[in-house]
N, C-alpha and C. Protein backbone atom coordinates (compact mmCIF):
# COMPACT_ATOMS: atom_id res chain seq x y z
N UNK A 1 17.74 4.14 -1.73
CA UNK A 1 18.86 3.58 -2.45
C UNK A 1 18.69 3.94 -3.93
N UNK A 2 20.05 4.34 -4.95
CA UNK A 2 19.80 5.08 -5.50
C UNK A 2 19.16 4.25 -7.20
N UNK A 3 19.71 2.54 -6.77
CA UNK A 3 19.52 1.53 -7.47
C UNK A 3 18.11 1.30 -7.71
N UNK A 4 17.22 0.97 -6.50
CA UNK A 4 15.95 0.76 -6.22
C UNK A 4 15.43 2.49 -7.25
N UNK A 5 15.99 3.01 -6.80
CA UNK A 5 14.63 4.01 -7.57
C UNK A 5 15.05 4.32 -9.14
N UNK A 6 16.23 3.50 -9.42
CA UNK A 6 16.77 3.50 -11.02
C UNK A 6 15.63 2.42 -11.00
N UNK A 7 15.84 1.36 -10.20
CA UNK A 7 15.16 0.17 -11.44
C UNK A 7 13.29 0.78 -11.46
N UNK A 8 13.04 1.69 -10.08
CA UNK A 8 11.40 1.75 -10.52
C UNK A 8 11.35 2.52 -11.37
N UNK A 9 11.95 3.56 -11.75
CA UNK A 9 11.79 4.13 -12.61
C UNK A 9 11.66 3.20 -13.87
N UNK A 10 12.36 2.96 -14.46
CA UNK A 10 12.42 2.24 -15.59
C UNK A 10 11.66 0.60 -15.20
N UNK A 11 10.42 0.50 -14.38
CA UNK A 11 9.66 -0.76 -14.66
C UNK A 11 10.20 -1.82 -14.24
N UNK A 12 11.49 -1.82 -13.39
CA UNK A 12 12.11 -3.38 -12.85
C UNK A 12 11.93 -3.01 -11.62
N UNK A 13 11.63 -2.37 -10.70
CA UNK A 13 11.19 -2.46 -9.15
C UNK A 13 10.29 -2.37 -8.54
N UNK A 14 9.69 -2.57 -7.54
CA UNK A 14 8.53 -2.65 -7.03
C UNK A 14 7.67 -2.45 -7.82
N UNK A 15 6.51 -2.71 -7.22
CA UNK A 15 5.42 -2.84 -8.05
C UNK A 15 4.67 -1.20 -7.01
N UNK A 16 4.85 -0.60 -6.44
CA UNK A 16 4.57 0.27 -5.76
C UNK A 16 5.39 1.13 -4.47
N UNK A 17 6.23 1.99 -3.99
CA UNK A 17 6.75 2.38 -3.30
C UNK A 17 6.05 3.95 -2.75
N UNK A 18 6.65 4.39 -1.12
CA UNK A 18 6.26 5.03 -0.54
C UNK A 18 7.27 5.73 0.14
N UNK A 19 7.85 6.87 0.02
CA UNK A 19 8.90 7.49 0.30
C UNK A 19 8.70 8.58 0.80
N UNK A 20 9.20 8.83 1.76
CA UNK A 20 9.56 9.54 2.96
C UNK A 20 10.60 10.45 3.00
N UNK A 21 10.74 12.01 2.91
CA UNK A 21 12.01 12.54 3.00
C UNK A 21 12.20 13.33 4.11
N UNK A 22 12.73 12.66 4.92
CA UNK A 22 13.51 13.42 6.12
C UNK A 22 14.73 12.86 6.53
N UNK A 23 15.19 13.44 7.99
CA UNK A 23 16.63 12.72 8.38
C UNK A 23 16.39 12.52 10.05
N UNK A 24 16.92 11.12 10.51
CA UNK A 24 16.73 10.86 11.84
C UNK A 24 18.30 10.08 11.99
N UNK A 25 18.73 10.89 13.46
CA UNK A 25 20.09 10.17 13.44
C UNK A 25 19.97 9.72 14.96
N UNK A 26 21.18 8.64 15.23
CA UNK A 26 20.76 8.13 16.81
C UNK A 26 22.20 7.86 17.20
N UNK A 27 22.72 8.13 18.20
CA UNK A 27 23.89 7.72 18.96
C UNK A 27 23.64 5.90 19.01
N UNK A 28 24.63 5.11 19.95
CA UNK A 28 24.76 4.14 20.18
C UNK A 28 23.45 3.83 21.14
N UNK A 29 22.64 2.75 21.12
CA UNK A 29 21.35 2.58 22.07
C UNK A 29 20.22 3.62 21.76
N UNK A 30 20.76 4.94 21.29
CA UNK A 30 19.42 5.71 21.28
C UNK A 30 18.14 5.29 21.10
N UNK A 31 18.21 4.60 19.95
CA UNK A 31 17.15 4.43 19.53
C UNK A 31 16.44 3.30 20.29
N UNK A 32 17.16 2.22 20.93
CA UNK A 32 16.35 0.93 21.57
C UNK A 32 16.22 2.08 23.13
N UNK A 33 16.60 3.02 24.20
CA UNK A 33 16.22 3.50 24.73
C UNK A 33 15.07 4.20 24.41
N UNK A 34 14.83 4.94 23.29
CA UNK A 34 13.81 5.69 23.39
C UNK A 34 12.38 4.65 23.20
N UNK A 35 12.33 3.39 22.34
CA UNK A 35 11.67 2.34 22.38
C UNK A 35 11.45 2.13 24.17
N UNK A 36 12.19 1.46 24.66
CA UNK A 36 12.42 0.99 25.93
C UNK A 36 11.00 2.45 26.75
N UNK A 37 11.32 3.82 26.77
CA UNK A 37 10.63 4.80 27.69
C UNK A 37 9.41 5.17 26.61
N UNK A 38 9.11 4.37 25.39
CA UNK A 38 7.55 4.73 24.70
C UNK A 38 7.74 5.70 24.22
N UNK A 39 8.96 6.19 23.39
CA UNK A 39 8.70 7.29 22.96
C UNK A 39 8.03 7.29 21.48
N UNK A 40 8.50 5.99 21.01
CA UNK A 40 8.19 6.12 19.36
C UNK A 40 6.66 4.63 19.58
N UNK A 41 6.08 4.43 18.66
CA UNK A 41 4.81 3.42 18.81
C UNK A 41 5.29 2.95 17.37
N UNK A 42 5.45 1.39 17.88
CA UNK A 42 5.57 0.63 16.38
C UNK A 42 4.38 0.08 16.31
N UNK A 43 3.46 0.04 15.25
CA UNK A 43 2.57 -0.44 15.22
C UNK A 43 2.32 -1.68 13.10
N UNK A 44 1.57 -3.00 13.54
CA UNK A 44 1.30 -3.24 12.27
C UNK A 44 1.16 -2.78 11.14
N UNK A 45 1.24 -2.98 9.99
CA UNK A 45 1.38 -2.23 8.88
C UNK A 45 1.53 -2.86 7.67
N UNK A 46 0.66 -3.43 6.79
CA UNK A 46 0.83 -4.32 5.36
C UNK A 46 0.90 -3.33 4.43
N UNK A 47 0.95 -4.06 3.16
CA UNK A 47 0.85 -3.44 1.71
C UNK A 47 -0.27 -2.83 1.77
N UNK A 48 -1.83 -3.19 2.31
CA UNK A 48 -2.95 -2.53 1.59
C UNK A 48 -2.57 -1.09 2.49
N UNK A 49 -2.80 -1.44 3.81
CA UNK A 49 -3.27 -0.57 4.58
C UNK A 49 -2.08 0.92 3.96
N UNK A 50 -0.22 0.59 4.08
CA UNK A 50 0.16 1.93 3.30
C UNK A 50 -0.29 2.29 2.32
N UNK A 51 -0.72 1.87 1.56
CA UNK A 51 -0.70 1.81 0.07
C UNK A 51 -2.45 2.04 -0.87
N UNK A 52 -3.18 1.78 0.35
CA UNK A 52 -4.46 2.36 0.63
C UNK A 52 -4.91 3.21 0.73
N UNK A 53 -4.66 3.69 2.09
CA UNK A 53 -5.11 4.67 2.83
C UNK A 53 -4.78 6.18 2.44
N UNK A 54 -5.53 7.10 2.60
CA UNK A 54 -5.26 8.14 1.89
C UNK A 54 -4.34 9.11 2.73
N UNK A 55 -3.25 9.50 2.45
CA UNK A 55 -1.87 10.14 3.33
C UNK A 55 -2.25 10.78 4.55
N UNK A 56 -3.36 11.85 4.26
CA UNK A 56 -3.29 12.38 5.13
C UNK A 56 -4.23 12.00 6.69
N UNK A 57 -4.49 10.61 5.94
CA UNK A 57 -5.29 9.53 7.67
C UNK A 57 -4.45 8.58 7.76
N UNK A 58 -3.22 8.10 6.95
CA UNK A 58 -2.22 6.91 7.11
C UNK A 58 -2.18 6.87 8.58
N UNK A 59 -1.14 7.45 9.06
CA UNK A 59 -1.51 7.19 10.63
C UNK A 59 -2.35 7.07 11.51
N UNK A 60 -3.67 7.65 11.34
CA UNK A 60 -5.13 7.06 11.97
C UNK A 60 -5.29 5.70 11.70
N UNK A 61 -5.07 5.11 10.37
CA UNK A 61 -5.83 4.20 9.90
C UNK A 61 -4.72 3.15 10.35
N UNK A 62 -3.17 3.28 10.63
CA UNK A 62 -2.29 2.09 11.04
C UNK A 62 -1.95 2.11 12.56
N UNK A 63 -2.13 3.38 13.33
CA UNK A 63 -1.86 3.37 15.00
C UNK A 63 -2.58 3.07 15.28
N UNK A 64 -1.99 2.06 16.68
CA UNK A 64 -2.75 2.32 17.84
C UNK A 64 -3.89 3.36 18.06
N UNK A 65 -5.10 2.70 18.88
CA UNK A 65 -5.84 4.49 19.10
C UNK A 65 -4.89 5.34 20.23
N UNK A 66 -4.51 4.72 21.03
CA UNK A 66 -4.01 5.48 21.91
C UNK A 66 -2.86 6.26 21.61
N UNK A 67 -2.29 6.51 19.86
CA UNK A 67 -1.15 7.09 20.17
C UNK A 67 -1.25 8.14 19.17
N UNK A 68 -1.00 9.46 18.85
CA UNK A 68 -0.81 10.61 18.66
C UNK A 68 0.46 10.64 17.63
N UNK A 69 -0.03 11.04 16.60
CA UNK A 69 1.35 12.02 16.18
C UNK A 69 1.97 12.76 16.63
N UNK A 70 3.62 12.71 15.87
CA UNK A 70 4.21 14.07 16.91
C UNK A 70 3.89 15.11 15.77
């Protein structure tokens, strides 16, 4: 949002953010189907652990063991 990254910039938003640039789009249900057959793994996730961990083990350090990047 284009607000949120006006106000961090200029010192009124978060106190830390983590941004992601890609694009994911889903028909109607897609997305609770692909949940439903395991395709995606939601797993726990606080402030330290994103905001910690060093990028390129983020996902080691917040999945499941059993689940794999794609």
């Amino acid at each position: 949002d284009a607000k949120i990254l006006g106000a961090y910039s200029s010192g009124k938003g978060p106190r830390q953010m983590f941004v992601a640039v890609g694009y994911a789009g889903w028909g109607p249900g897609q997305l609770e189907g692909e949940l439903e057959r395991g395709v995606w793994t939601v797993a726990p996730a606080d402030e330290k652990s994103v905001f910690s961990a060093p990028k390129d083990s983020l996902w080691e350090s917040i999945a499941p063991e059993s689940s794999t990047p794609l």
